[in-house]
N, C-alpha and C. Protein backbone atom coordinates (compact mmCIF):
# COMPACT_ATOMS: atom_id res chain seq x y z
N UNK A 1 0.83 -1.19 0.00
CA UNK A 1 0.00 0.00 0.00
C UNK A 1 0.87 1.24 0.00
N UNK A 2 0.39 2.29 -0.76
CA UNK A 2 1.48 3.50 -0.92
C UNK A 2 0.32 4.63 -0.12
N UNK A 3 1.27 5.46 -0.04
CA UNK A 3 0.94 6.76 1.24
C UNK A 3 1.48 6.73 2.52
N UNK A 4 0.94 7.94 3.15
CA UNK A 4 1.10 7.94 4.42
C UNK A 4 0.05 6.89 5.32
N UNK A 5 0.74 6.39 6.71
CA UNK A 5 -0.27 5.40 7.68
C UNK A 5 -1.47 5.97 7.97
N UNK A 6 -1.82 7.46 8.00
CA UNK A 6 -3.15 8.01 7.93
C UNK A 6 -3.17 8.21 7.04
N UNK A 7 -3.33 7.94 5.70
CA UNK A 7 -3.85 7.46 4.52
C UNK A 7 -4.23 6.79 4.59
N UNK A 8 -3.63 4.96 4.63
CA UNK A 8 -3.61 3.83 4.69
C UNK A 8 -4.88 3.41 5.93
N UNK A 9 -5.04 3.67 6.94
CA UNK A 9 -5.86 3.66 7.82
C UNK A 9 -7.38 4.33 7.48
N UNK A 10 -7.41 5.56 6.93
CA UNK A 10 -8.65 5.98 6.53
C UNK A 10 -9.20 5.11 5.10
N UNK A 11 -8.08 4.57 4.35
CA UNK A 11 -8.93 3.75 3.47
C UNK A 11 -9.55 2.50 3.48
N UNK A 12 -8.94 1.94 4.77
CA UNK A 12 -10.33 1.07 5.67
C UNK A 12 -11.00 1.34 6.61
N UNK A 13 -11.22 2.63 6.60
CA UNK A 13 -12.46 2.98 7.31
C UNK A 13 -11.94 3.75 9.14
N UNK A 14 -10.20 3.54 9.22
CA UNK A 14 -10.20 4.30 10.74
C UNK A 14 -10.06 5.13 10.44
N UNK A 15 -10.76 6.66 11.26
CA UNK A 15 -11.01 8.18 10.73
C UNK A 15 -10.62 7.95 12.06
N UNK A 16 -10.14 9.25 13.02
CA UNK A 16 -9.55 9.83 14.19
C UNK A 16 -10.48 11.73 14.25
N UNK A 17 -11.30 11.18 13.73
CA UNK A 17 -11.90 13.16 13.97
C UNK A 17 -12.25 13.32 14.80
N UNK A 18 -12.77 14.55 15.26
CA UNK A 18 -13.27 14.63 16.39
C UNK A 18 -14.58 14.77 15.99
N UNK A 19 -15.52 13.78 16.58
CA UNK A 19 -16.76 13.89 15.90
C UNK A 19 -17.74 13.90 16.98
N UNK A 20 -18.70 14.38 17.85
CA UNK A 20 -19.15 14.83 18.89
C UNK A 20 -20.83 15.16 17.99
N UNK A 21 -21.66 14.46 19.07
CA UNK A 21 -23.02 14.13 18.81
C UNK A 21 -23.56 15.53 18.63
N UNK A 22 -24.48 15.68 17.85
CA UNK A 22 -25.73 17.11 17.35
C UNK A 22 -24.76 17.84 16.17
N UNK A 23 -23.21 17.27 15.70
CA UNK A 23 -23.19 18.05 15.11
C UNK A 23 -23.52 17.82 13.51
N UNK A 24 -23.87 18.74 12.90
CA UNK A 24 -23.95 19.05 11.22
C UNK A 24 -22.95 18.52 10.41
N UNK A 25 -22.74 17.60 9.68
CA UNK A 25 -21.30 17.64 8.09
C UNK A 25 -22.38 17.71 7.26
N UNK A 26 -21.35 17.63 6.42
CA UNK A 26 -22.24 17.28 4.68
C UNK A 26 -21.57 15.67 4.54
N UNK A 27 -22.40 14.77 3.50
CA UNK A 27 -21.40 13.41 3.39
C UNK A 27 -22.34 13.26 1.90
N UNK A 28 -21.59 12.85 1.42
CA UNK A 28 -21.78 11.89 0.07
C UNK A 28 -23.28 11.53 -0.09
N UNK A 29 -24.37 12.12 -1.32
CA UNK A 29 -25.73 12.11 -1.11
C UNK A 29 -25.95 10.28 -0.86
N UNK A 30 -25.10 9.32 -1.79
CA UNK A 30 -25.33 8.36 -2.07
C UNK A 30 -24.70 7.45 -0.80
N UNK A 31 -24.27 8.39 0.28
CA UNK A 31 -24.23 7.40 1.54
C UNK A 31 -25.40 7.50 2.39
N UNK A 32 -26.25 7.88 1.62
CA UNK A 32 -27.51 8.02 2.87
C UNK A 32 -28.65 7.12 1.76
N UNK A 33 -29.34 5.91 2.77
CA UNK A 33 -30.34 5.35 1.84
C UNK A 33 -31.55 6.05 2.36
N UNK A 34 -32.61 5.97 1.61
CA UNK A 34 -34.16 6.39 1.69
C UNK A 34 -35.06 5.17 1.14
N UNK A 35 -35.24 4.03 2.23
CA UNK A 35 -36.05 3.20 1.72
C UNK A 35 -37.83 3.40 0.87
N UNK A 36 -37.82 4.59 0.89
CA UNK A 36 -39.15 4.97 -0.01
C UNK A 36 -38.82 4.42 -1.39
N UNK A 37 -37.43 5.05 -1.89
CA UNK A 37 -37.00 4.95 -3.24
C UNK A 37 -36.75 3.69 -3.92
N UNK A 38 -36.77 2.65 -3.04
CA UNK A 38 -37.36 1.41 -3.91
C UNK A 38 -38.48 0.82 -3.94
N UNK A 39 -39.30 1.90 -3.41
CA UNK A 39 -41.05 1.92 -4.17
C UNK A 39 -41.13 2.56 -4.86
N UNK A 40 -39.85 3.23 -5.13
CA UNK A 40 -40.40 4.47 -6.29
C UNK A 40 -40.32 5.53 -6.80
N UNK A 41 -40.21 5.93 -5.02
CA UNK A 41 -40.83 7.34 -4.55
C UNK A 41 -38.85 8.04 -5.30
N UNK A 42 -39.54 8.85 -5.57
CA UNK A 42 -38.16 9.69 -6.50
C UNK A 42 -38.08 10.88 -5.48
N UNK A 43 -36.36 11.34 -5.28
CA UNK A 43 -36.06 12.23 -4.61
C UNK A 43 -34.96 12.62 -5.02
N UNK A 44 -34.98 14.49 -5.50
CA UNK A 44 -34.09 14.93 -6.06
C UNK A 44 -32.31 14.80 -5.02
N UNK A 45 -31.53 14.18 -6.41
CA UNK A 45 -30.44 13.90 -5.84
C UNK A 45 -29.48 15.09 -5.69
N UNK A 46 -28.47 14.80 -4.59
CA UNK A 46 -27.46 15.90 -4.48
C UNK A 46 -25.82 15.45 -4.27
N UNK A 47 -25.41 16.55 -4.26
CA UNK A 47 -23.67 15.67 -4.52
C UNK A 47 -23.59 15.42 -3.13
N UNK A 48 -24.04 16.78 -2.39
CA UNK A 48 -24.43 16.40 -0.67
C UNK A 48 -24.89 16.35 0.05
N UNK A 49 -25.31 16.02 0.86
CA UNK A 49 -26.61 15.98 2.06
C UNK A 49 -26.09 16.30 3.59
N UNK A 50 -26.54 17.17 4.09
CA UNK A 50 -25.92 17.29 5.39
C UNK A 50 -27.01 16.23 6.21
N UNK A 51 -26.63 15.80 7.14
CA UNK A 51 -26.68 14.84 8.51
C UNK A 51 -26.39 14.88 9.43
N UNK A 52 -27.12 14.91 10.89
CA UNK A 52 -26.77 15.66 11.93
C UNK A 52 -25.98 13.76 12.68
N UNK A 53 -25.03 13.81 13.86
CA UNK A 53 -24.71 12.83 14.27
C UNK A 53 -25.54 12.52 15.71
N UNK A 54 -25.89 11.39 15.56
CA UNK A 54 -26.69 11.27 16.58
C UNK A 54 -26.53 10.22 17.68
N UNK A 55 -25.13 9.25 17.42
CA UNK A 55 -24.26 8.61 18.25
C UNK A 55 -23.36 9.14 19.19
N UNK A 56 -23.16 8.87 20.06
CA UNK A 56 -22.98 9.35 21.57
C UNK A 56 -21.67 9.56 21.00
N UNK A 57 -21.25 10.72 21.90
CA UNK A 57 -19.25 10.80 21.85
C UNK A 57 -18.24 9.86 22.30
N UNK A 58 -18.34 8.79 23.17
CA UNK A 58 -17.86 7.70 23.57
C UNK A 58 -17.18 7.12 22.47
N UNK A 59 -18.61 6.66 21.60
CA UNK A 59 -18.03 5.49 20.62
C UNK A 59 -17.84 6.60 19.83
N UNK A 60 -18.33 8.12 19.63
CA UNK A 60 -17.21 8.89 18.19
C UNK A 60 -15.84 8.95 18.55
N UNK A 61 -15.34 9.06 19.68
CA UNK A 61 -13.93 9.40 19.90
C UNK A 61 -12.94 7.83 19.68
N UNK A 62 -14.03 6.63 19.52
CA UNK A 62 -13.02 5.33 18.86
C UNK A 62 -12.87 5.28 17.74
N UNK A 63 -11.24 5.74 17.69
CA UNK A 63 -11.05 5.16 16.00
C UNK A 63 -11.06 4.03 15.09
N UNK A 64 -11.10 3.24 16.21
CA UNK A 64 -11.34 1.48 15.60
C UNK A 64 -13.02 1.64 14.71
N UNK A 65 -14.05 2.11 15.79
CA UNK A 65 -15.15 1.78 15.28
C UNK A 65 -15.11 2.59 14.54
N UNK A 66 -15.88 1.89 12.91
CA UNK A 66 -15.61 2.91 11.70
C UNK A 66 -16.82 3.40 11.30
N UNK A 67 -17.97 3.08 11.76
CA UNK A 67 -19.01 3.85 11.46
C UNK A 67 -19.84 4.96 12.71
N UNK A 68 -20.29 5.99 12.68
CA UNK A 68 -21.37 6.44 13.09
C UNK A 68 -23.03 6.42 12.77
N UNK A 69 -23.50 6.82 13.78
CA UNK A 69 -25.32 7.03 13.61
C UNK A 69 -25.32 8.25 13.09
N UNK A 70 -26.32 8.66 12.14
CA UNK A 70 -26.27 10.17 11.56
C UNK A 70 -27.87 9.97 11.28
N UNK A 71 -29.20 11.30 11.21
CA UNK A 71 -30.03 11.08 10.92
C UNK A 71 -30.13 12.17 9.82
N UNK A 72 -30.15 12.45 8.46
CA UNK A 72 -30.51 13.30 7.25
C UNK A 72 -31.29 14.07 7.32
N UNK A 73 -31.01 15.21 6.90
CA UNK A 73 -31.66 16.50 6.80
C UNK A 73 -32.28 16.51 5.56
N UNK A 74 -33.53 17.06 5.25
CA UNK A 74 -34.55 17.38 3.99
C UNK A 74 -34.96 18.05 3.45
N UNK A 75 -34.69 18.94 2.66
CA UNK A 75 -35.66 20.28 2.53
C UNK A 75 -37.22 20.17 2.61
N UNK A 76 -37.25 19.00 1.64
CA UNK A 76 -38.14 18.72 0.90
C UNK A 76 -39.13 17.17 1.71
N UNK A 77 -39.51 16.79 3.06
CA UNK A 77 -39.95 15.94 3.62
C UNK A 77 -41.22 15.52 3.21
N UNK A 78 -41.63 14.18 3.14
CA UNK A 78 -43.16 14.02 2.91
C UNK A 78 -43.91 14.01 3.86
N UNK A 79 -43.77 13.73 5.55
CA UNK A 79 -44.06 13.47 6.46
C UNK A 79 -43.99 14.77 7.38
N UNK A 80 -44.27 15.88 7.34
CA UNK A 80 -43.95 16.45 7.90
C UNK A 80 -44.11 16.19 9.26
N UNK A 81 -44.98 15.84 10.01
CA UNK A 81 -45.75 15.47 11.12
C UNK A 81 -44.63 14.60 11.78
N UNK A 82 -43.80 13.60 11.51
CA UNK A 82 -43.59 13.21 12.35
C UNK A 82 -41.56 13.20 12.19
N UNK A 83 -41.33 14.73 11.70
CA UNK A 83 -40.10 15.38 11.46
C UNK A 83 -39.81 16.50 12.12
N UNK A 84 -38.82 16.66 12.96
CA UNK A 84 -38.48 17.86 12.82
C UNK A 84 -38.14 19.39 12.43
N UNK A 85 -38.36 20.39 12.86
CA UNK A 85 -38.22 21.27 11.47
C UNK A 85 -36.76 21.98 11.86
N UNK A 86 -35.38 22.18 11.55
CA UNK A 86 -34.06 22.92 11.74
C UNK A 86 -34.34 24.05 11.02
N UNK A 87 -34.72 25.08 11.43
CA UNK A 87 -34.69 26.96 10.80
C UNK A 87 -33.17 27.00 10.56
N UNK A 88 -33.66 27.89 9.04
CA UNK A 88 -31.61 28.56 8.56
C UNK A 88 -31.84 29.37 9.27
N UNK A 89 -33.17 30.48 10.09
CA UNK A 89 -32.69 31.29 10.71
C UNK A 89 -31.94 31.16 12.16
N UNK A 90 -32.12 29.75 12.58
CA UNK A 90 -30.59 29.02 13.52
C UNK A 90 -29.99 28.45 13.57
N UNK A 91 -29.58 28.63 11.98
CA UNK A 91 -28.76 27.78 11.74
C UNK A 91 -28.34 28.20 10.26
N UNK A 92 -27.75 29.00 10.03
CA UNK A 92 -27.34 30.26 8.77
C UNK A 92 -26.67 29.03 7.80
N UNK A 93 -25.91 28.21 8.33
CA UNK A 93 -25.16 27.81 6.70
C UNK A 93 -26.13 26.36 6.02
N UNK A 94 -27.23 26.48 6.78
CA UNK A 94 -28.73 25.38 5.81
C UNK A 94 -29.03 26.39 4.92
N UNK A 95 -29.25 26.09 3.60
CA UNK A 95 -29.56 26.59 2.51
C UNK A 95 -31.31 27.06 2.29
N UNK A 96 -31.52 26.34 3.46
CA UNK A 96 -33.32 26.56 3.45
C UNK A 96 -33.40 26.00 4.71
N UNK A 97 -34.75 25.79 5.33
CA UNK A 97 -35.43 25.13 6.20
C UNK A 97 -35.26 23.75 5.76
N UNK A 98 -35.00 23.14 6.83
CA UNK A 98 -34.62 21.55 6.92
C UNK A 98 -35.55 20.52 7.46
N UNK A 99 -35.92 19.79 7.40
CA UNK A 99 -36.58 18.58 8.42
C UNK A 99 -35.70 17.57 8.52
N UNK A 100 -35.98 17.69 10.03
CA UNK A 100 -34.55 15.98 10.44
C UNK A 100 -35.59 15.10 10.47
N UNK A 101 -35.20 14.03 9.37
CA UNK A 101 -35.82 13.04 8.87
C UNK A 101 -35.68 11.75 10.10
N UNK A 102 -36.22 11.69 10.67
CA UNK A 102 -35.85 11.02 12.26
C UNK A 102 -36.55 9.63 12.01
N UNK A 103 -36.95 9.22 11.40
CA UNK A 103 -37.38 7.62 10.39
C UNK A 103 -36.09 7.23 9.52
N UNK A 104 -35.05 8.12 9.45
CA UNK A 104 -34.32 7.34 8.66
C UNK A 104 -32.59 7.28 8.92
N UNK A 105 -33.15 7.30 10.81
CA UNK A 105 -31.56 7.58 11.33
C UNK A 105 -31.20 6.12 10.99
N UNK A 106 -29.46 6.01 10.53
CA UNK A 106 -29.01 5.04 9.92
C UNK A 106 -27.49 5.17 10.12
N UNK A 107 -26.54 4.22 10.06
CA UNK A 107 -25.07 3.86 10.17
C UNK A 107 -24.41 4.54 8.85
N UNK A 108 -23.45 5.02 9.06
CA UNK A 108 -22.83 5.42 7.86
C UNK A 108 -21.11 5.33 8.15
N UNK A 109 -20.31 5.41 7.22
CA UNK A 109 -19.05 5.16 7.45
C UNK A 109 -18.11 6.61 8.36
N UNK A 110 -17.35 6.46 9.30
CA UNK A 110 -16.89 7.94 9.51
C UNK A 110 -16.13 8.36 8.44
N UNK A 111 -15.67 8.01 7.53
CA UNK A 111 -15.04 8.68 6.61
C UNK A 111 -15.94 9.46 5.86
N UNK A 112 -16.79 9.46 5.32
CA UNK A 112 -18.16 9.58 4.42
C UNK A 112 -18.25 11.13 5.12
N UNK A 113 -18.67 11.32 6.77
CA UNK A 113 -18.31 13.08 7.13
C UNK A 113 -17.24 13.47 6.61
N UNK A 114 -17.74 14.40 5.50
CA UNK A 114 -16.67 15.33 4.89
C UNK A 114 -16.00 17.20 5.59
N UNK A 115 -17.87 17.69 5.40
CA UNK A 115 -17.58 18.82 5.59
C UNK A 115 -18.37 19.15 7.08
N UNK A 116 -17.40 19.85 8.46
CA UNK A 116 -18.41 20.41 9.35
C UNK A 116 -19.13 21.55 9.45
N UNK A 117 -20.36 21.91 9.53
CA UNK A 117 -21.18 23.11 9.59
C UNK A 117 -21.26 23.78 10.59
N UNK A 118 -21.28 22.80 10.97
CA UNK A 118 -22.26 23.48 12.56
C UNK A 118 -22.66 22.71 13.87
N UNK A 119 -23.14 22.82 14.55
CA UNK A 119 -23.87 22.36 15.87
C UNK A 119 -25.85 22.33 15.98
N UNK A 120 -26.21 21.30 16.03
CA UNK A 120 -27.79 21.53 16.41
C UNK A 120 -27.83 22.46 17.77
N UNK A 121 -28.19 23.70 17.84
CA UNK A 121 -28.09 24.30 18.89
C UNK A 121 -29.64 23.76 19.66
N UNK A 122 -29.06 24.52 21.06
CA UNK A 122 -30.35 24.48 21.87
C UNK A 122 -30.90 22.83 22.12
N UNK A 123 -30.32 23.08 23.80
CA UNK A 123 -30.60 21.80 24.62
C UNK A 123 -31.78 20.96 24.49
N UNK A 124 -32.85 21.97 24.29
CA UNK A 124 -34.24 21.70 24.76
C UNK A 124 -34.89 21.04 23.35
N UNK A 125 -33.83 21.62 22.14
CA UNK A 125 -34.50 20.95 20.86
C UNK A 125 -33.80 19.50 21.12
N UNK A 126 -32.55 19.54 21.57
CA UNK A 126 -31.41 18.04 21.04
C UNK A 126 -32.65 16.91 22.40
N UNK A 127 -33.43 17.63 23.44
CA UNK A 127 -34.10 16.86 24.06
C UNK A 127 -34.85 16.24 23.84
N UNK A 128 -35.58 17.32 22.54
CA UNK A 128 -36.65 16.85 21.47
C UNK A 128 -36.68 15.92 20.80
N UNK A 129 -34.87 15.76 20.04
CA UNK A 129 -34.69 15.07 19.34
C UNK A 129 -35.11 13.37 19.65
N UNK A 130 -34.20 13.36 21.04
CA UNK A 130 -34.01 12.35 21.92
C UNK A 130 -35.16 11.89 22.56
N UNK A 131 -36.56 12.60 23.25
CA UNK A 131 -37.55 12.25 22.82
C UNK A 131 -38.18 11.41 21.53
N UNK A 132 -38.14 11.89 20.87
CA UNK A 132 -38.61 11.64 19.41
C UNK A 132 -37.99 9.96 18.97
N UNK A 133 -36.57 9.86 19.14
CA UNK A 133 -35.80 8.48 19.26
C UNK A 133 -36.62 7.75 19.88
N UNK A 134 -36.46 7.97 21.67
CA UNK A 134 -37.36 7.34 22.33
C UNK A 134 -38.54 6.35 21.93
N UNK A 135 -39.33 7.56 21.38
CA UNK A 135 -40.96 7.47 21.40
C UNK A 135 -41.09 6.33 19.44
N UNK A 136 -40.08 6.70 19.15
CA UNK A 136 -39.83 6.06 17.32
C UNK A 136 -39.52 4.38 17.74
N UNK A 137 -38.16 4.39 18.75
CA UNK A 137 -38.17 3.25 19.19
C UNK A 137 -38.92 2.35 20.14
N UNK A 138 -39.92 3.00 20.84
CA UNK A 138 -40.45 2.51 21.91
C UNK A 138 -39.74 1.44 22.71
N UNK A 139 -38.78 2.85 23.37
CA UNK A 139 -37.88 2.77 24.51
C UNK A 139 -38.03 2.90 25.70
């Protein structure tokens, strides 16, 4: 294998970031699935999709484990009702109003977080969130 050992290591999957729960990247549109879309249901594609992380900091700070939990952001949701809504007005670098698609929190690789944005601010929403987990999983 040629490169550097953090080369060599991120191309099977050990990333060392610092990756800490509620926050925003962008990752690869085609690392995020949407099981609607093999009924059918068509959804305009993008080069990226931001995804908030929703796995505890414990297991983000292991570099062995190579994936995180991330749940996808939407402009465009069909469900509104049982989504969240993220305002650009708190959250300036969303391109629009978002819905955290909270039906389709899912594993993704840590390499796949490319770009960081931001932070889900405000305790009382990330409580919401965590509620919402809860009540999805009937926990």
């Amino acid at each position: 294998m040629k490169g550097s050992l953090g080369d060599q290591l991120k191309a099977i999957g050990v990333v060392s970031k610092n990756i800490q729960q509620f926050e925003i990247y962008s990752v690869p549109d085609e690392a995020i699935d949407f099981p609607e879309e093999r009924l059918g249901q068509k959804r305009q594609k993008h080069e990226k999709r931001l995804v908030i992380v929703l796995q505890n900091n414990q297991d983000n700070r292991e570099p062995i484990l190579k994936i995180v939990t991330v749940v996808p952001l939407s402009t465009g949701a069909q469900s509104h009702r049982l989504d969240y809504l993220l305002r650009k007005n708190d959250h300036p670098f969303l391109r629009a109003d978002s819905f955290i698609r909270i039906q389709h929190v899912q594993p993704i690789l840590k390499k796949d977080l490319t770009t960081k944005f931001g932070t889900v601010t405000g305790e009382n929403f990330r409580d919401d969130i965590r509620d919402r987990l809860f009540s999805l999983l009937d926990l």
